[in-house]
Protein backbone atom coordinates (compact mmCIF):
# COMPACT_ATOMS: atom_id res chain seq x y z
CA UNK A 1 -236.33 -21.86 -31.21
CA UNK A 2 -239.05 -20.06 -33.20
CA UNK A 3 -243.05 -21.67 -32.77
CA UNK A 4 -245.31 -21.84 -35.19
CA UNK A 5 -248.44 -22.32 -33.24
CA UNK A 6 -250.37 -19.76 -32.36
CA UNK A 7 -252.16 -19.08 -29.04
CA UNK A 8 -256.10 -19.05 -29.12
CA UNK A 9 -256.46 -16.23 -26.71
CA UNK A 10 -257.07 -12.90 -26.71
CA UNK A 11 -255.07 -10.41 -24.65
CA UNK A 12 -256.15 -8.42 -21.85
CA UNK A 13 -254.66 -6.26 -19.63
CA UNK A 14 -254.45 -6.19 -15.91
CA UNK A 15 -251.94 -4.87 -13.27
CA UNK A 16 -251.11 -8.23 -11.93
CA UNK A 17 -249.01 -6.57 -8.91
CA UNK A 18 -248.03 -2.72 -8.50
CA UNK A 19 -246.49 -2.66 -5.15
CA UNK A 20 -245.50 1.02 -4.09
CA UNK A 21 -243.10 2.55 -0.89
CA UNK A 22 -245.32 4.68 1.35
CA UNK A 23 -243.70 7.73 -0.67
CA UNK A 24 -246.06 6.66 -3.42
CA UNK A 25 -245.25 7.33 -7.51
CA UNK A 26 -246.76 11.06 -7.92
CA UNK A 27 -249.08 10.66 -10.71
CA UNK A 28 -251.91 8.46 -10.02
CA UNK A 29 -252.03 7.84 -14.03
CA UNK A 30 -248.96 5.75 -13.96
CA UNK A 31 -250.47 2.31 -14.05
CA UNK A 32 -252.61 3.41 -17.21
CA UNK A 33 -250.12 5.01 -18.83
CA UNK A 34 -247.77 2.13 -18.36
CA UNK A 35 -250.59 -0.13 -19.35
CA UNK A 36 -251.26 2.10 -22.62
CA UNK A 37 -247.93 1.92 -23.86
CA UNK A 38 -247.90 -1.81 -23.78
CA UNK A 39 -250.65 -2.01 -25.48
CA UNK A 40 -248.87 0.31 -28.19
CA UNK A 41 -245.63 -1.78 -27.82
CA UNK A 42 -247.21 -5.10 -28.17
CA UNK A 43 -245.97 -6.88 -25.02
CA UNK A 44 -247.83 -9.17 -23.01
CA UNK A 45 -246.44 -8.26 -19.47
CA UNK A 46 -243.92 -5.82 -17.89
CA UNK A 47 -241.97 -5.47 -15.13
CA UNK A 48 -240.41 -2.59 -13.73
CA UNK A 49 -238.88 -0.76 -10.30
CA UNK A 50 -237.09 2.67 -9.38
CA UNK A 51 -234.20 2.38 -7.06
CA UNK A 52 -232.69 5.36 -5.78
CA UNK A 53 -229.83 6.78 -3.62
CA UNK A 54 -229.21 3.20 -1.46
CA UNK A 55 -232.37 1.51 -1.66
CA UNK A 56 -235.69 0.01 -3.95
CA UNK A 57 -238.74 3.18 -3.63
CA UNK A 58 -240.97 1.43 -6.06
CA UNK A 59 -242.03 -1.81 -8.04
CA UNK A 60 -244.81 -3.08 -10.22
CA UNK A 61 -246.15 -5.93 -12.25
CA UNK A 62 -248.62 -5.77 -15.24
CA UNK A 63 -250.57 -7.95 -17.76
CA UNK A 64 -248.58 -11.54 -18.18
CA UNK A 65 -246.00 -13.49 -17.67
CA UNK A 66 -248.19 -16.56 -19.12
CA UNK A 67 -251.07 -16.26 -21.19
CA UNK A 68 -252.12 -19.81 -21.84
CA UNK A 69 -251.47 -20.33 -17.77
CA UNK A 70 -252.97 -17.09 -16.96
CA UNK A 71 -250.08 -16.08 -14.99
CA UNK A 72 -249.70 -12.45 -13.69
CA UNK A 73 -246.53 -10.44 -13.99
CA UNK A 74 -245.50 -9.25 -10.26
CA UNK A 75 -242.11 -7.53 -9.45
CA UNK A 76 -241.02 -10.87 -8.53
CA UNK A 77 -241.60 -12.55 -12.15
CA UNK A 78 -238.70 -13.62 -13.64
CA UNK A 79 -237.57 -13.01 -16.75
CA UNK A 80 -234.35 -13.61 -18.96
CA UNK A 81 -231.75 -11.29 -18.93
CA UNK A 82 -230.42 -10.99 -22.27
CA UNK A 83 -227.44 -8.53 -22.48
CA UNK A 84 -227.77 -6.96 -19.27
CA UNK A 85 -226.09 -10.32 -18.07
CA UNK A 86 -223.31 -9.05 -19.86
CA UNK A 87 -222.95 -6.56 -16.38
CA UNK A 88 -222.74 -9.65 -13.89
CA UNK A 89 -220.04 -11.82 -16.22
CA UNK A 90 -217.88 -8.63 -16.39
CA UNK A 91 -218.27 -7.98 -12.25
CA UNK A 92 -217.34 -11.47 -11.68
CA UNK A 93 -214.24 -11.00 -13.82
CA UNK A 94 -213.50 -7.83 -11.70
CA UNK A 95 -213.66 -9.97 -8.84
CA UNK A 96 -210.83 -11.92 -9.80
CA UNK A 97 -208.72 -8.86 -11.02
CA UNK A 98 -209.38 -7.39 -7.68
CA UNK A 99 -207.76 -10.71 -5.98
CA UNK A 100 -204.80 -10.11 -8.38
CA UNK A 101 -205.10 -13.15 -10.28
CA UNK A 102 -204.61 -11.82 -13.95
CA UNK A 103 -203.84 -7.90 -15.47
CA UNK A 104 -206.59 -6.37 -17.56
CA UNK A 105 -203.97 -5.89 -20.19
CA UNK A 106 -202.71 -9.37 -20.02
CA UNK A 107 -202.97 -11.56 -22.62
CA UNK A 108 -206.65 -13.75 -22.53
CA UNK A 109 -204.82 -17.09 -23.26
CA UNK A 110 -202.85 -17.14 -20.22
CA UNK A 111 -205.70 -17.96 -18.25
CA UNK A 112 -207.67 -20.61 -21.06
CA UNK A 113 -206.83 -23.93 -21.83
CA UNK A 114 -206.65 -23.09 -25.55
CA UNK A 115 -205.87 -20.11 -28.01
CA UNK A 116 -207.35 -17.53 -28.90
CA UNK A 117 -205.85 -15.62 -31.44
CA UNK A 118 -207.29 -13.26 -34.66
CA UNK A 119 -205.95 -15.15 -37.19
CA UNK A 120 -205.83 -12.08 -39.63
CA UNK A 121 -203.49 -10.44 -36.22
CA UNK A 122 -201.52 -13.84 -34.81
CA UNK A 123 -199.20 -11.37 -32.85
CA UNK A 124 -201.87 -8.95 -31.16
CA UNK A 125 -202.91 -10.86 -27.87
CA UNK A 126 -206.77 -10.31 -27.38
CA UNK A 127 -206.30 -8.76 -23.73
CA UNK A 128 -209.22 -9.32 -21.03
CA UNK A 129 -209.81 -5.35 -21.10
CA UNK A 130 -210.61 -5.64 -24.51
CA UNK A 131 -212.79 -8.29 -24.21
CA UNK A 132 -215.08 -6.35 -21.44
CA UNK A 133 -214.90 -2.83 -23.48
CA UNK A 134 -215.79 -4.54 -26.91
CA UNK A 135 -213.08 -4.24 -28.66
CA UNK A 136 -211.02 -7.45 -29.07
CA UNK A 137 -212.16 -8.40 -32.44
CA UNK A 138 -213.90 -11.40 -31.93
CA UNK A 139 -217.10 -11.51 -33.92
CA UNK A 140 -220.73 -12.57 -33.23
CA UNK A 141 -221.44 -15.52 -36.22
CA UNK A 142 -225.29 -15.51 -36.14
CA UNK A 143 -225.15 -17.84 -38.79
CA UNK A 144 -223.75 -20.52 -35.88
CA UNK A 145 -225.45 -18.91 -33.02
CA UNK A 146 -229.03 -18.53 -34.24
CA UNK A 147 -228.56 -22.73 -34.49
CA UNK A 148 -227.67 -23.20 -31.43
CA UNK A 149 -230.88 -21.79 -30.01
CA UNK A 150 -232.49 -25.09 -28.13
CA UNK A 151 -235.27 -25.31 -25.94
CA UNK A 152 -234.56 -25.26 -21.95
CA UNK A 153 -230.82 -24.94 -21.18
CA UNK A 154 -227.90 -25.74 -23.78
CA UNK A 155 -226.63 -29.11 -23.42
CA UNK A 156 -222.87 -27.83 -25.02
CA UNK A 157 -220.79 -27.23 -22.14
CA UNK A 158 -219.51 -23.26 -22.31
CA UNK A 159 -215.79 -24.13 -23.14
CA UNK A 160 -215.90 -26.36 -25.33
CA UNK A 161 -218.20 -24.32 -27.42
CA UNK A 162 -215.86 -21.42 -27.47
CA UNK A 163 -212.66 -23.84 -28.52
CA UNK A 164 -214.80 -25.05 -31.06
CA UNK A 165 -215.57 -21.62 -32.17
CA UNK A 166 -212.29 -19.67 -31.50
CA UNK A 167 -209.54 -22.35 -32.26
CA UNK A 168 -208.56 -23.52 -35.67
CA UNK A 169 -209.32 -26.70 -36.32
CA UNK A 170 -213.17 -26.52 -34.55
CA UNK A 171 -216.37 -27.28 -35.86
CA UNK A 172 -217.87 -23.77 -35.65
CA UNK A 173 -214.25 -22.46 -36.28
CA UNK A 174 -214.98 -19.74 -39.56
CA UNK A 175 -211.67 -17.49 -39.43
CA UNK A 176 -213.55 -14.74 -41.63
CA UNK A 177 -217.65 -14.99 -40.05
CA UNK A 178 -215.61 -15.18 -36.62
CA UNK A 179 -213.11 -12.51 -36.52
CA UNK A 180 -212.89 -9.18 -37.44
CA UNK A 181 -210.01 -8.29 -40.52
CA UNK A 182 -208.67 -5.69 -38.01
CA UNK A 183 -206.32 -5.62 -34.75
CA UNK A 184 -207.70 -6.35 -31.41
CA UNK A 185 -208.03 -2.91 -29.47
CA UNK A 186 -208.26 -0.67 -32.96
CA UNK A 187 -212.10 -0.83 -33.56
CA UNK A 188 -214.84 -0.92 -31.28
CA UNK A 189 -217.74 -3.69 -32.02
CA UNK A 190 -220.28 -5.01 -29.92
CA UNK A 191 -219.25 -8.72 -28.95
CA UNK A 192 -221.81 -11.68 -27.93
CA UNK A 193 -219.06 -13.98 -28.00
CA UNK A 194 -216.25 -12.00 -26.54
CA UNK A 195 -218.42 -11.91 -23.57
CA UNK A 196 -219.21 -15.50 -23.57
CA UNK A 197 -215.41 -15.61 -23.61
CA UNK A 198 -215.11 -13.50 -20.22
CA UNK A 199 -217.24 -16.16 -18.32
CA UNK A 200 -215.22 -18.70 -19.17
CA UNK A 201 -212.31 -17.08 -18.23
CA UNK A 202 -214.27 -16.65 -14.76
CA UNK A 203 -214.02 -20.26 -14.57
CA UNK A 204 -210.67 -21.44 -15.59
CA UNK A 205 -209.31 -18.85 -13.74
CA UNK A 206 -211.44 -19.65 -10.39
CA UNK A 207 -211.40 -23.03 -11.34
CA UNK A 208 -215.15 -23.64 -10.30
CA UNK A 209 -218.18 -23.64 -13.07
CA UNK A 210 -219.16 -19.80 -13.85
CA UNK A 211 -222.64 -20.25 -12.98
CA UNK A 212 -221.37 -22.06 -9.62
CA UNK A 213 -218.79 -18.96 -8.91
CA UNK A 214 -221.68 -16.43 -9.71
CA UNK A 215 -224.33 -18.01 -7.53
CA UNK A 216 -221.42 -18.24 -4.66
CA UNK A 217 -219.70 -14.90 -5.27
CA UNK A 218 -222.74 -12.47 -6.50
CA UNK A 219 -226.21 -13.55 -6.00
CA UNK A 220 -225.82 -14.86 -2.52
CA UNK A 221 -224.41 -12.39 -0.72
CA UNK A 222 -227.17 -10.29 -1.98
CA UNK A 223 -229.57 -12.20 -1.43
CA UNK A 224 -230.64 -12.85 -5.45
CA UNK A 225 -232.07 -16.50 -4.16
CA UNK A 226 -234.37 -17.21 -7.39
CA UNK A 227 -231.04 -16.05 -9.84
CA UNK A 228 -229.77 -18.34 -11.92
CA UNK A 229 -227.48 -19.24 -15.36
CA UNK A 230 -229.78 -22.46 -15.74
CA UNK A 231 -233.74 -22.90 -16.30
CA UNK A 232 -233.19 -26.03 -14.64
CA UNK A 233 -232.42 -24.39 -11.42
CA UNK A 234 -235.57 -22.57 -11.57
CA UNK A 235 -239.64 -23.12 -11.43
CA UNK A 236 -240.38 -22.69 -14.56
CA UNK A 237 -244.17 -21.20 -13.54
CA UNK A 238 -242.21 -18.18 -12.17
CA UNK A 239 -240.64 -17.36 -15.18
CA UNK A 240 -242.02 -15.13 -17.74
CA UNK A 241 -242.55 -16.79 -21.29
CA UNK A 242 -241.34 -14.47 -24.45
CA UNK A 243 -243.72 -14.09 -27.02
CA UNK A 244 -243.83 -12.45 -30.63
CA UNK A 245 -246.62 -10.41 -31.65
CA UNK A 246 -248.78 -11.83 -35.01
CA UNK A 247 -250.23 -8.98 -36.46
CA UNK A 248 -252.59 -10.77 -38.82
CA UNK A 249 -253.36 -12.42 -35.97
CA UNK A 250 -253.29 -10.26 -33.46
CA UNK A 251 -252.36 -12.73 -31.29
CA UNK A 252 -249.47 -13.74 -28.92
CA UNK A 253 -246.91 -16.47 -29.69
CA UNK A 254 -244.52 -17.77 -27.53
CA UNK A 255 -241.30 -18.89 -28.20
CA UNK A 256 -240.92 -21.08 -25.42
CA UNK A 257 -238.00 -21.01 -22.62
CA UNK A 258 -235.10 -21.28 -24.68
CA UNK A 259 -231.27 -21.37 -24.24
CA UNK A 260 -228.03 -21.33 -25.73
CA UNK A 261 -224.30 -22.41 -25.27
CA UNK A 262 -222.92 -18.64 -25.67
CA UNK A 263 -224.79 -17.92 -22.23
CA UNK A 264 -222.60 -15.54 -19.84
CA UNK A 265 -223.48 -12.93 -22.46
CA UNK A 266 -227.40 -13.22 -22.32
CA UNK A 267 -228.72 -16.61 -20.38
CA UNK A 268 -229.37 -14.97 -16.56
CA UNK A 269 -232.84 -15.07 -15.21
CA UNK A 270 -234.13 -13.02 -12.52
CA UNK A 271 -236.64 -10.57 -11.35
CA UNK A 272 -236.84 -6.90 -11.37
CA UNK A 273 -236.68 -6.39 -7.45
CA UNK A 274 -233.18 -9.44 -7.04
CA UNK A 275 -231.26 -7.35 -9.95
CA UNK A 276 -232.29 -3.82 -7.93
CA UNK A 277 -229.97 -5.04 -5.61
CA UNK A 278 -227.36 -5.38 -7.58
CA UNK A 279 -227.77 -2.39 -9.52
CA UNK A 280 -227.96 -0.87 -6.32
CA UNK A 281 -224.77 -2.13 -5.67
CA UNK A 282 -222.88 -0.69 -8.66
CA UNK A 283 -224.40 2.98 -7.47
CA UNK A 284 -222.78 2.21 -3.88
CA UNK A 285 -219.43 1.50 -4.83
CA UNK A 286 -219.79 -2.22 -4.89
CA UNK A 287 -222.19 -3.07 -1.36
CA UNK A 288 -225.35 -3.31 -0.99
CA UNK A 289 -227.03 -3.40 2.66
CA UNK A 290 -223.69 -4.08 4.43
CA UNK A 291 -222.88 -7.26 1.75
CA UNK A 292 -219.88 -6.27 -0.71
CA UNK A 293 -218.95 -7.02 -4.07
CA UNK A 294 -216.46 -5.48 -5.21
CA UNK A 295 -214.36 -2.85 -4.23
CA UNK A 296 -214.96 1.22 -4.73
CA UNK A 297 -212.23 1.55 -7.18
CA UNK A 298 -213.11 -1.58 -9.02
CA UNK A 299 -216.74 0.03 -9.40
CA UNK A 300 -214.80 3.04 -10.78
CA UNK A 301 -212.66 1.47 -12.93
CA UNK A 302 -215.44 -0.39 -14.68
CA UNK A 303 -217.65 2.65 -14.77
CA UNK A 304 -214.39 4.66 -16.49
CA UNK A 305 -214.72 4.92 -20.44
CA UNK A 306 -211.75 2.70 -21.39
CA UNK A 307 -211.23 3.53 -25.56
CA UNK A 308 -212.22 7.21 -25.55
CA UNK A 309 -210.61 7.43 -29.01
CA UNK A 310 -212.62 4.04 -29.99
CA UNK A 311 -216.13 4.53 -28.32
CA UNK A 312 -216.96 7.42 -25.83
CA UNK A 313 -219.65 5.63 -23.84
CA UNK A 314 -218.25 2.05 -23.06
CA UNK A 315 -216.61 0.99 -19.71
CA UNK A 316 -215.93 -2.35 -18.31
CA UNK A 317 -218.97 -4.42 -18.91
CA UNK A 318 -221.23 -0.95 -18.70
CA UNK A 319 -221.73 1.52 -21.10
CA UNK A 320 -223.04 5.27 -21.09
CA UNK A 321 -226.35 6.48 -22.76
CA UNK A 322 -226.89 10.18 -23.43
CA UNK A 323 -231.02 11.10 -23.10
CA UNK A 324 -231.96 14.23 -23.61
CA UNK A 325 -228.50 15.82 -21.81
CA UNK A 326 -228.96 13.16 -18.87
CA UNK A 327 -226.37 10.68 -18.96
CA UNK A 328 -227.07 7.38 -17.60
CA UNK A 329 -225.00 4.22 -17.08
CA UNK A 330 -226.08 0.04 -17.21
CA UNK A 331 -227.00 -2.12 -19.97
CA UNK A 332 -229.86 -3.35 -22.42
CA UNK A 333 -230.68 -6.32 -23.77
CA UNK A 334 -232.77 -7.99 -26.49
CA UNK A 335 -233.42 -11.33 -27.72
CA UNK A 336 -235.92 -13.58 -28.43
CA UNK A 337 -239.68 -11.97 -26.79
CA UNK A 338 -237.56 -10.04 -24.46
CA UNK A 339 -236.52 -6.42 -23.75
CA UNK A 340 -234.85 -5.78 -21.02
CA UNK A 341 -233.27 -2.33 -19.57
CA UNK A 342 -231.14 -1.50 -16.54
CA UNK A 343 -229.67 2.12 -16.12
CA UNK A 344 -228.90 4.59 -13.22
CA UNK A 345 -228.10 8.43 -13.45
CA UNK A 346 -224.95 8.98 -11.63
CA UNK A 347 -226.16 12.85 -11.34
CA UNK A 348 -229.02 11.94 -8.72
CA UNK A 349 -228.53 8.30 -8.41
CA UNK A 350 -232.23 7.58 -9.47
CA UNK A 351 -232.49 4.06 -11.62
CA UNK A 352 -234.75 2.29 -13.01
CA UNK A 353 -235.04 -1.30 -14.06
CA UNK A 354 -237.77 -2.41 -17.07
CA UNK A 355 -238.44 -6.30 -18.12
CA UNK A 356 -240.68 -6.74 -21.19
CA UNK A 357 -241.60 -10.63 -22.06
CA UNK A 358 -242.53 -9.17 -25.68
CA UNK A 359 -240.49 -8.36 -29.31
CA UNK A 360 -241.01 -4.87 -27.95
CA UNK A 361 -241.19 -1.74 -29.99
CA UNK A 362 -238.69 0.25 -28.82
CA UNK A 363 -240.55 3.83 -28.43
CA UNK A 364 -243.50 2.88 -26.50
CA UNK A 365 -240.77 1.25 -24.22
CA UNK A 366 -238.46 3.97 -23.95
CA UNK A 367 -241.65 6.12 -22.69
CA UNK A 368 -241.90 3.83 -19.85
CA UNK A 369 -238.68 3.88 -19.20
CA UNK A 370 -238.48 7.63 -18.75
CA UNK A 371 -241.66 7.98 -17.22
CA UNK A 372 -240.22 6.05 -14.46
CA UNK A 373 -236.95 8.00 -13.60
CA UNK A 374 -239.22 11.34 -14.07
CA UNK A 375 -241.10 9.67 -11.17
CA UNK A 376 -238.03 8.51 -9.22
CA UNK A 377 -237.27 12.56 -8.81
CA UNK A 378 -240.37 12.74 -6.50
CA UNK A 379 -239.36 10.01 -3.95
């Protein structure tokens, strides 16, 4: 939820933490320009770290995570997730597929307690690969969604949200605001909810909570201790707040540490140096430092374009971005005072993972962003 009040401070900025391998970044100008361009993007603090080959090579921290507190931002700040949670919910799923527990193909409602069916389509099953390459139909209703927004961690359990949504007869049930006039896998569209759908198919199918399976399945074995699903499981001094910018102003306001019921597809908090690890793990065909996710031709599968005729950039959960010629492969995300990027170039297998706790613009952003795999090229 939005606030109104503003804060009665002043930003300035600091490198709260820049913590570097011996194989130092190249240019000694890095903090500055890093420091310049969030100046120019109007976020408060910033996170970032280059990973490449099998392991982390660099991390930093800059300006804040709270004002009012005076917290710095270190590589070990936390900060929400927003889409690029989307990439855990869909590796969970894969961990299930990989135990042989559903088909990708298979129809979704043979693993819910409930149906979900496009009721302009009542014969085309919505299939669990469509739900992880976007194209099932199933539309974000930001009309219900944006309402939904509370402060600290939804109090609507996950599945009972999504009947209520996705089966006639619920409260939030709008056939038209809620699904899409065509067939499931003939039109690719970008799906909040479908993706809210695939964790809580990770549950009923594992029959454990998804946050629960995720904490047991993903972030322990590697070693993501201060992960979670909930703000409640967390110290809420070590996460970063989001703010807006007020240009009249020229102040910082936050929106406070919000949550929502949708939240497999954005509600993960974590820092930049726990989610290396798993990004890591993606470039290494599913381990990381001897602990294994998921298997090398799972990793393949979901790194595999899956609607080439639909979308040429979107696999299972993970999608392609073309820069300049260099193609790289994770996720974004955006909400509420965040931006948040996670990508890896399969060419050299240099990544690089940025946090913002701001309503970011996106250029001076992107500028970090590519600064920091033109520096992961030196290590």
């Amino acid at each position: 939820m939005k606030h109104s009040r503003l804060l009665a401070l002043t930003l300035g900025f600091a490198i709260g933490s820049a913590s570097l391998s011996p194989a130092a970044a190249q240019s000694a100008d890095l903090d500055e320009f890093i420091i310049e361009k969030m100046r120019a993007a109007h976020v408060p603090g910033l996170s970032a770290c280059i990973v490449k080959e099998d392991r982390m090579v660099w991390a930093g921290g800059y300006g804040y995570a709270d004002i009012t507190q005076g917290i710095g931002v270190t590589p070990d700040t936390l900060f929400m997730l927003a889409s690029i949670s989307k990439a855990v919910t869909g590796t969970a799923l894969m961990q299930l597929w990989e135990r042989g527990l559903f088909d990708l193909d298979e129809d979704v409602n043979s693993g819910l307690r409930f149906s979900v069916r496009n009721p302009s389509h009542p014969l085309v099953p919505i299939t669990y690969r469509s739900l992880l390459a976007h194209v099932s139909g199933i539309k974000d209703n930001w009309a219900v969604m944006d309402s939904l927004y509370v402060q600290g961690d939804s109090p609507i359990p996950l599945g009972y949200f999504l009947r209520e949504y996705l089966a006639p007869g619920g409260q939030w049930y709008f056939p038209g605001q809620n699904y899409y006039y065509w067939a499931p896998q003939t039109h690719f569209a970008y799906s909040n909810i479908g993706f809210a759908l695939v964790g809580h198919a990770v549950e009923s199918i594992s029959g454990i909570g998804f946050d629960r399976y995720c904490q047991e399945r993903i972030f322990e074995p590697l070693g993501m201790n201060e992960t979670s699903w909930r703000l409640a499981d967390l110290d809420p001094d070590h996460v970063a707040m989001p703010y807006s910018w007020d240009g009249a102003t020229e102040q910082f306001v936050p929106y406070g540490h919000y949550g929502y019921p949708d939240y497999p597809d954005g509600g993960l908090r974590t820092s930049t140096v726990q989610l290396a690890r798993f990004l890591l793990a993606h470039m290494n065909g599913g381990e990381h430092r001897g602990r294994r996710i998921l298997e090398p031709a799972t990793v393949a599968d979901m790194h595999t374009v899956q609607y080439p005729a639909l979308d040429g950039t979107q696999g299972l959960a993970l999608y392609y971005w073309n820069v300049a010629g260099q193609l790289r492969l994770g996720h974004a995300g955006g909400d509420w005072g965040l931006m948040t990027e996670m990508w890896f170039r399969p060419s050299d297998r240099v990544g690089v993972i940025l946090f913002a706790n701001g309503d970011a613009f996106f250029g001076p952003m992107m500028a970090v962003l590519n600064r920091l795999f033109d520096e992961g090229e030196a290590f």
